[in-house]
N, C-alpha and C. Protein backbone atom coordinates (compact mmCIF):
# COMPACT_ATOMS: atom_id res chain seq x y z
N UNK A 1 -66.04 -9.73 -27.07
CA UNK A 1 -66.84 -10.11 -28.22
C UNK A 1 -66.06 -11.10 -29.07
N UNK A 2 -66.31 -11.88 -29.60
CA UNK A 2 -66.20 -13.55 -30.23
C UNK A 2 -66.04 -12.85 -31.89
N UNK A 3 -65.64 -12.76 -32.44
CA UNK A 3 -64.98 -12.52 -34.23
C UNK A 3 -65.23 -13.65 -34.72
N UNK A 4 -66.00 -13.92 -35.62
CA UNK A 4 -66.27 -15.13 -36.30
C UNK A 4 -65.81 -14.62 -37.66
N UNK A 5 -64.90 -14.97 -38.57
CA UNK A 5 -64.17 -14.73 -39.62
C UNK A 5 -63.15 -15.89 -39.49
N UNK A 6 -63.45 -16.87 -41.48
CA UNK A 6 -62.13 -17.74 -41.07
C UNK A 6 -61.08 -17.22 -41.69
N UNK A 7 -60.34 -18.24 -41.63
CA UNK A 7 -58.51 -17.59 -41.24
C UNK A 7 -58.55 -17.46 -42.51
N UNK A 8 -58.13 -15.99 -42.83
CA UNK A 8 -57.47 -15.87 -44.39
C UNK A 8 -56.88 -14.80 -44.93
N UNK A 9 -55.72 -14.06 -45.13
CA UNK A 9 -55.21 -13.04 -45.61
C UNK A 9 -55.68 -11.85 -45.43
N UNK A 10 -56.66 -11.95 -46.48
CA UNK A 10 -57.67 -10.63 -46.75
C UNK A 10 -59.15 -10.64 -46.73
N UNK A 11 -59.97 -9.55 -45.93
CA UNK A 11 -61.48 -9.64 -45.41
C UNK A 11 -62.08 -8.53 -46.61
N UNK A 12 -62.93 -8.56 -47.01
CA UNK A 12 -63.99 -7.76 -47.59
C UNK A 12 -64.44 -7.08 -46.89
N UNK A 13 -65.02 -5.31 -46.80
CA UNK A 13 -65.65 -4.82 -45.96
C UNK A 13 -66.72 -5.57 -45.30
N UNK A 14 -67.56 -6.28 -46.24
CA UNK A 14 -68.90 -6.81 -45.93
C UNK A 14 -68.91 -7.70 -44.86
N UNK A 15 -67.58 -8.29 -44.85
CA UNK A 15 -67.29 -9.66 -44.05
C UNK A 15 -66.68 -9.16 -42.75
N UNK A 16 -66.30 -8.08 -42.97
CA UNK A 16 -66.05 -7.67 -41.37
C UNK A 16 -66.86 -6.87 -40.89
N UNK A 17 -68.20 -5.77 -41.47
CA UNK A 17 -68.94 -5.88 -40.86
C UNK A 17 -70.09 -6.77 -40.69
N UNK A 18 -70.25 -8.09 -40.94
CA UNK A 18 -71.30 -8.65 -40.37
C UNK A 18 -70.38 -9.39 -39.28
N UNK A 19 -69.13 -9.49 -39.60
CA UNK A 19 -68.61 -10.48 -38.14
C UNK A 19 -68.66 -9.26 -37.02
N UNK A 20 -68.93 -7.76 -37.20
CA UNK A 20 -69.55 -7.14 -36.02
C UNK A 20 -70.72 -6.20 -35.97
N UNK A 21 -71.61 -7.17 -36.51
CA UNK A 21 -73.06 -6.78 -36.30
C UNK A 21 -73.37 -4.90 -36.46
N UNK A 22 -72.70 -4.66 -37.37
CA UNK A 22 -72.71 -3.04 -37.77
C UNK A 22 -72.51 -3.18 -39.16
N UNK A 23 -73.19 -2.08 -40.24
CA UNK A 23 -73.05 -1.58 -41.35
C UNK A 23 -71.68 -1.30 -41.89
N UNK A 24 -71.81 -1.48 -43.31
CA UNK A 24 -70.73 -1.40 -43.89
C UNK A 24 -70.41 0.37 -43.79
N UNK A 25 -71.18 1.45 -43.63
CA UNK A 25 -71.16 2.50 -43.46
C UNK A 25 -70.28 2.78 -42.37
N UNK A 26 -70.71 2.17 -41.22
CA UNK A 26 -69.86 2.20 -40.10
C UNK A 26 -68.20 2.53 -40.24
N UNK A 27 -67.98 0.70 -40.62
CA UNK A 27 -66.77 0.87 -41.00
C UNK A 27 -65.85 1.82 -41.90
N UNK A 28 -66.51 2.31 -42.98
CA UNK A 28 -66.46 3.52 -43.79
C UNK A 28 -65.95 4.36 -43.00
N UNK A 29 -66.75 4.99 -42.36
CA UNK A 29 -66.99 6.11 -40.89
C UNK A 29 -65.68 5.84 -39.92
N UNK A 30 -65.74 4.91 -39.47
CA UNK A 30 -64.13 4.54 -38.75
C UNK A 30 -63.30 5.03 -39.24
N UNK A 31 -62.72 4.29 -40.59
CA UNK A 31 -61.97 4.90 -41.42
C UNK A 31 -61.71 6.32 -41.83
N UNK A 32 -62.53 6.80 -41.70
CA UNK A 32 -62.08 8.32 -42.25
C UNK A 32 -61.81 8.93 -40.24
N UNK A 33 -62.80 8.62 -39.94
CA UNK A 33 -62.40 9.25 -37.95
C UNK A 33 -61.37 8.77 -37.11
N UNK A 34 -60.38 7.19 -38.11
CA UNK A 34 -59.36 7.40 -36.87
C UNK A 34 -58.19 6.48 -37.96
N UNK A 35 -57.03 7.11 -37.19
CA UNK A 35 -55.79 7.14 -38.62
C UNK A 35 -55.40 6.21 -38.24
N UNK A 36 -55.72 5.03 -37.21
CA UNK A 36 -55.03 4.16 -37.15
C UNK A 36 -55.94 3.21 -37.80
N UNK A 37 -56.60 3.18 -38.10
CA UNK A 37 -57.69 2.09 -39.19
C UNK A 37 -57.50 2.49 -40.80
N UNK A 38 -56.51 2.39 -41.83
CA UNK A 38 -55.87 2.38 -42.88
C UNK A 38 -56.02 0.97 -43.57
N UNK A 39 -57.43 0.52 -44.18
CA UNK A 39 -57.18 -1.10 -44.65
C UNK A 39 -56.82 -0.47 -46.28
N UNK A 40 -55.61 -1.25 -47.09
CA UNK A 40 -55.25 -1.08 -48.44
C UNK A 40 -56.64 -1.31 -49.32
N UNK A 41 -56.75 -0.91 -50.34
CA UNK A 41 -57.51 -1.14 -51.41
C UNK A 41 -57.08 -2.34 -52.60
N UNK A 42 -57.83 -2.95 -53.33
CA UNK A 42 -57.55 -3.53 -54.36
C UNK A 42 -57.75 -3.19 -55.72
N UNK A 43 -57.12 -4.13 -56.85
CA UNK A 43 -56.44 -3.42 -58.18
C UNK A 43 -58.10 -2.59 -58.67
N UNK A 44 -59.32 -3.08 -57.94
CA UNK A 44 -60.65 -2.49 -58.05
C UNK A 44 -61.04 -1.53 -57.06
N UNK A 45 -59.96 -1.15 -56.64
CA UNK A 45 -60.64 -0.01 -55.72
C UNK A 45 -61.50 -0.34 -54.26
N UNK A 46 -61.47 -2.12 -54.06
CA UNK A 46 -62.33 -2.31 -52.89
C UNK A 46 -61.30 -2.43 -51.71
N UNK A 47 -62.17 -1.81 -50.67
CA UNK A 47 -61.13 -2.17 -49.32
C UNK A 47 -60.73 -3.70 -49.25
N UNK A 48 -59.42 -3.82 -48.40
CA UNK A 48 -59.10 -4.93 -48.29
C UNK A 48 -58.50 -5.17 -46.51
N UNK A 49 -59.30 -5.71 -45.73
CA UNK A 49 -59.03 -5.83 -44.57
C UNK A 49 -57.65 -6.94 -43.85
N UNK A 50 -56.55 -6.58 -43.33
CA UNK A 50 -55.60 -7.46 -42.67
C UNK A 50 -56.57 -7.78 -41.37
N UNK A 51 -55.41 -9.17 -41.14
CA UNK A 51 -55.88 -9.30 -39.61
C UNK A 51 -55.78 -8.10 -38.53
N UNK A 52 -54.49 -7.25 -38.96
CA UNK A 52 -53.98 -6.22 -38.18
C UNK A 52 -55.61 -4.87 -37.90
N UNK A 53 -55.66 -4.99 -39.66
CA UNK A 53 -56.89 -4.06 -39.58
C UNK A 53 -58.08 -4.83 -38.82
N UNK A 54 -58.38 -5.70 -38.86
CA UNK A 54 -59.57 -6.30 -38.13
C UNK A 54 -58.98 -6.06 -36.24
N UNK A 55 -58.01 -6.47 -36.34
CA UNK A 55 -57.56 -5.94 -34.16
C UNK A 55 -58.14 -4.36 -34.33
N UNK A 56 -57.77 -3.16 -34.97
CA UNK A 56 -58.15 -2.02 -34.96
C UNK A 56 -59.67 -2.08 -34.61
N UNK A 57 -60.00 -2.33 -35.45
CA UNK A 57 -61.69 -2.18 -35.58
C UNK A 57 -62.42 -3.11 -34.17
N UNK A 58 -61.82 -4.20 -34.28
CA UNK A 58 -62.14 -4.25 -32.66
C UNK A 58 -61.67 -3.41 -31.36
N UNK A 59 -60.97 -2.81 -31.58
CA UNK A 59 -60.34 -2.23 -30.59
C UNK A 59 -61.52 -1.15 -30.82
N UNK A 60 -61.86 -0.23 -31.67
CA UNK A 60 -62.84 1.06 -32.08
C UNK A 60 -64.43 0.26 -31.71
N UNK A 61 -64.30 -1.01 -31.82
CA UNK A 61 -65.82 -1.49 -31.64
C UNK A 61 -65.79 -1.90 -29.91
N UNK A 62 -64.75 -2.51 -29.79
CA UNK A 62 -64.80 -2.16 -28.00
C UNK A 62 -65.01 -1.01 -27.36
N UNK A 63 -64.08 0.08 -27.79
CA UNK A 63 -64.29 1.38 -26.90
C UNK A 63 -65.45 2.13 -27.23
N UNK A 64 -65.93 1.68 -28.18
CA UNK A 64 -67.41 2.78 -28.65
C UNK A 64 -68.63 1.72 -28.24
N UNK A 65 -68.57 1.00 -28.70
CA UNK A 65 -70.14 -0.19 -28.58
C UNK A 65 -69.97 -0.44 -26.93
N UNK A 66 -68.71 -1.03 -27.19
CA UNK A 66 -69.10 -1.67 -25.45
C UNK A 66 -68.99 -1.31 -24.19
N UNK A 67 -67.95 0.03 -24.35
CA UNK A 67 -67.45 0.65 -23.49
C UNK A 67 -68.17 2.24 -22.88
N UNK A 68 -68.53 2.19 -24.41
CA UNK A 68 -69.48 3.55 -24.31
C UNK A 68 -68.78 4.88 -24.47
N UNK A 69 -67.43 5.10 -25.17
CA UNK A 69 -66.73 5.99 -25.39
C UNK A 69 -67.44 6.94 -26.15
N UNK A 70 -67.30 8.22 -26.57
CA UNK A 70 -66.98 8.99 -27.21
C UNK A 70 -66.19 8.57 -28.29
N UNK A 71 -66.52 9.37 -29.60
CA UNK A 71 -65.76 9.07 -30.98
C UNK A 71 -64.48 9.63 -30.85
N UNK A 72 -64.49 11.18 -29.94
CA UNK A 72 -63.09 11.25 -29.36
C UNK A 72 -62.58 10.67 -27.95
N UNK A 73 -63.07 10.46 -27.61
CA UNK A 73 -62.63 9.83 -26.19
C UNK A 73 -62.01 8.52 -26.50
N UNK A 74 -62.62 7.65 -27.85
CA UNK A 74 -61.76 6.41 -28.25
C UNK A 74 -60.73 6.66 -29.30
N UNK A 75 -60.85 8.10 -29.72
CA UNK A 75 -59.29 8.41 -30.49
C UNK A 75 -58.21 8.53 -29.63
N UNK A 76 -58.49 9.82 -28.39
CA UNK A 76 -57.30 9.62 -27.77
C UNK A 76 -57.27 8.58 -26.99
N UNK A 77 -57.80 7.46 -26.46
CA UNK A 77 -56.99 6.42 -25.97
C UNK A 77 -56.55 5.54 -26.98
N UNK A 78 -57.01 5.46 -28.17
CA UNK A 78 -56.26 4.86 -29.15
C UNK A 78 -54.79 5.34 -29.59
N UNK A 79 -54.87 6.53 -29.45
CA UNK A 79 -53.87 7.69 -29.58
C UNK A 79 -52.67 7.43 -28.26
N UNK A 80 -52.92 7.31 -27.25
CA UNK A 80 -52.37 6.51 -25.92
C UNK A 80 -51.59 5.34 -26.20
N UNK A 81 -52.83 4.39 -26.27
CA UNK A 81 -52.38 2.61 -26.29
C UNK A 81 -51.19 2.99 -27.52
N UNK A 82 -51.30 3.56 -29.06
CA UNK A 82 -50.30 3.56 -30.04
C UNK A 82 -48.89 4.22 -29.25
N UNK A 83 -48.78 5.61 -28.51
CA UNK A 83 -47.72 6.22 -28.12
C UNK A 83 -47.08 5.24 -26.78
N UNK A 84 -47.86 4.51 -26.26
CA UNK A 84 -47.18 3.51 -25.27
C UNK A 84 -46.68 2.02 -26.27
N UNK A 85 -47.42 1.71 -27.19
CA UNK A 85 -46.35 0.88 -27.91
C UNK A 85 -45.17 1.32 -28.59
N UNK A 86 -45.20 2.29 -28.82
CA UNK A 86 -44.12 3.03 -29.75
C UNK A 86 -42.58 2.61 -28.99
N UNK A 87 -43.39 3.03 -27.49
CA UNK A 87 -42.13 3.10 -26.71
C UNK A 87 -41.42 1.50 -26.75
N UNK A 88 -42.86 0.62 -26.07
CA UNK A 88 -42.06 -0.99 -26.28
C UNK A 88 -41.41 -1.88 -27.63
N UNK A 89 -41.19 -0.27 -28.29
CA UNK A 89 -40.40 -0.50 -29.50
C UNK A 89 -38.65 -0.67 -29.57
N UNK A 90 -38.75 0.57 -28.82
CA UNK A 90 -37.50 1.74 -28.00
C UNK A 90 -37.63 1.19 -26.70
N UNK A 91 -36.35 -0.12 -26.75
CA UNK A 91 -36.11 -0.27 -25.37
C UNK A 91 -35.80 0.88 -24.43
N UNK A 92 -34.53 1.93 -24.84
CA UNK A 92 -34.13 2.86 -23.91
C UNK A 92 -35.58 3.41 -23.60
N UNK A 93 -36.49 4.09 -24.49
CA UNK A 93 -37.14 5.05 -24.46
C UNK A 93 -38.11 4.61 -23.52
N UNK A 94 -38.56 3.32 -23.25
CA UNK A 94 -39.50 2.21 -22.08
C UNK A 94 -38.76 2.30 -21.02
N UNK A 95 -37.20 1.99 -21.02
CA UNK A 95 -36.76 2.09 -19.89
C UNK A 95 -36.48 3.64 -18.97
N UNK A 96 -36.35 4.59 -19.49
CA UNK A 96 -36.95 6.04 -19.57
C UNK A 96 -37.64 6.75 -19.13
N UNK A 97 -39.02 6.21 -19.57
CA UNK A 97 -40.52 6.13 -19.18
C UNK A 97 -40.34 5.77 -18.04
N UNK A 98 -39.74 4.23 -17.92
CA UNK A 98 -40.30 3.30 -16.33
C UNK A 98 -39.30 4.03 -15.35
N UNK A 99 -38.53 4.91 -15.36
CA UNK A 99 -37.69 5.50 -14.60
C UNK A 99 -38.31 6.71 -14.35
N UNK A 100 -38.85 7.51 -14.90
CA UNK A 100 -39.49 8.95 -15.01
C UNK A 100 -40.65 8.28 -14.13
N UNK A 101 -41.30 7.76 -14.04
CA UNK A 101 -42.76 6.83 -13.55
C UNK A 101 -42.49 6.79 -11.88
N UNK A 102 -40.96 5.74 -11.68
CA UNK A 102 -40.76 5.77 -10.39
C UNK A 102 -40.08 6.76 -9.54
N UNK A 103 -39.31 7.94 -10.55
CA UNK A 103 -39.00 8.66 -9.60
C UNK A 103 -40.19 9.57 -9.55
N UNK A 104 -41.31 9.74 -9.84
CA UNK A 104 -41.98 10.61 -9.57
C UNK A 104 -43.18 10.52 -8.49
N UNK A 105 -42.78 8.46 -8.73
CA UNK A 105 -43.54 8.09 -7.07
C UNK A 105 -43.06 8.21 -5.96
N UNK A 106 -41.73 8.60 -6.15
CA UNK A 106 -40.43 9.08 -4.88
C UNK A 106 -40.95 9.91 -4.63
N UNK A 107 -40.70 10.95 -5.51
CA UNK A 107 -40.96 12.59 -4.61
C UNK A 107 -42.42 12.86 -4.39
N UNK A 108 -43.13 12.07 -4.74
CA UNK A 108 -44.72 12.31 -3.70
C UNK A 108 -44.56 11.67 -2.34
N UNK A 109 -44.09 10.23 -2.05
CA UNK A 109 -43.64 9.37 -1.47
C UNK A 109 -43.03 10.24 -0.24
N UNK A 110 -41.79 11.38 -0.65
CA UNK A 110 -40.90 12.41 -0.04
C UNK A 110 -41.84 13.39 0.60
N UNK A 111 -42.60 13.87 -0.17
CA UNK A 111 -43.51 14.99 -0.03
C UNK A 111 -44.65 14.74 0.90
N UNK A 112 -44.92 13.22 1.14
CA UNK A 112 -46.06 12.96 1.98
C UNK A 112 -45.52 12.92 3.48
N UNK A 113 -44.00 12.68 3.86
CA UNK A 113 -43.15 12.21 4.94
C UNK A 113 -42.97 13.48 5.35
């Protein structure tokens, strides 16, 4: 899906939901159902959307609109995609992972021979 929003700091609820054809309620609703969608408020109390927060909300408008998820079924893979970046944070902890990954294709690998 194509985001039509021009380039600028900070989005208004309103402006990010019409750049995805859903209610400002929606977005509301996001917000309280998944902790990784946190947009700051202003000195008036209105949400204030980053670019960062606008990737979220596409990411929640991909797995639900287009994908056809579940409201939990797109938490925990949101919940996923976040605990696998964490790691490409933590070199050791990636390199770790990618070691735990291949030895465990060994011993099936072992187990099939």
């Amino acid at each position: 899906m194509y985001i039509n929003l021009p380039d600028k700091m900070y989005y208004k609820i309103g402006e990010v939901a019409k750049a995805f054809k859903v209610k400002t309620s929606l977005i509301r609703y996001w917000e309280k159902e998944f902790s990784s969608l946190r947009p700051k408020k202003n000195k008036n109390g209105s949400r204030v959307f980053t670019k960062k927060d606008i990737e979220v909300v596409h990411e929640i408008y991909h797995l639900i609109k287009e994908k056809g998820f579940t409201h939990e079924g797109a938490k925990q893979k949101l919940k996923e995609k976040n605990k696998d970046s964490s790691t490409e944070l933590n070199p050791k902890a990636a390199v770790i992972n990618r070691l735990e990954k291949i030895k465990h294709e060994l011993e099936q690998i072992k187990n099939h021979l």
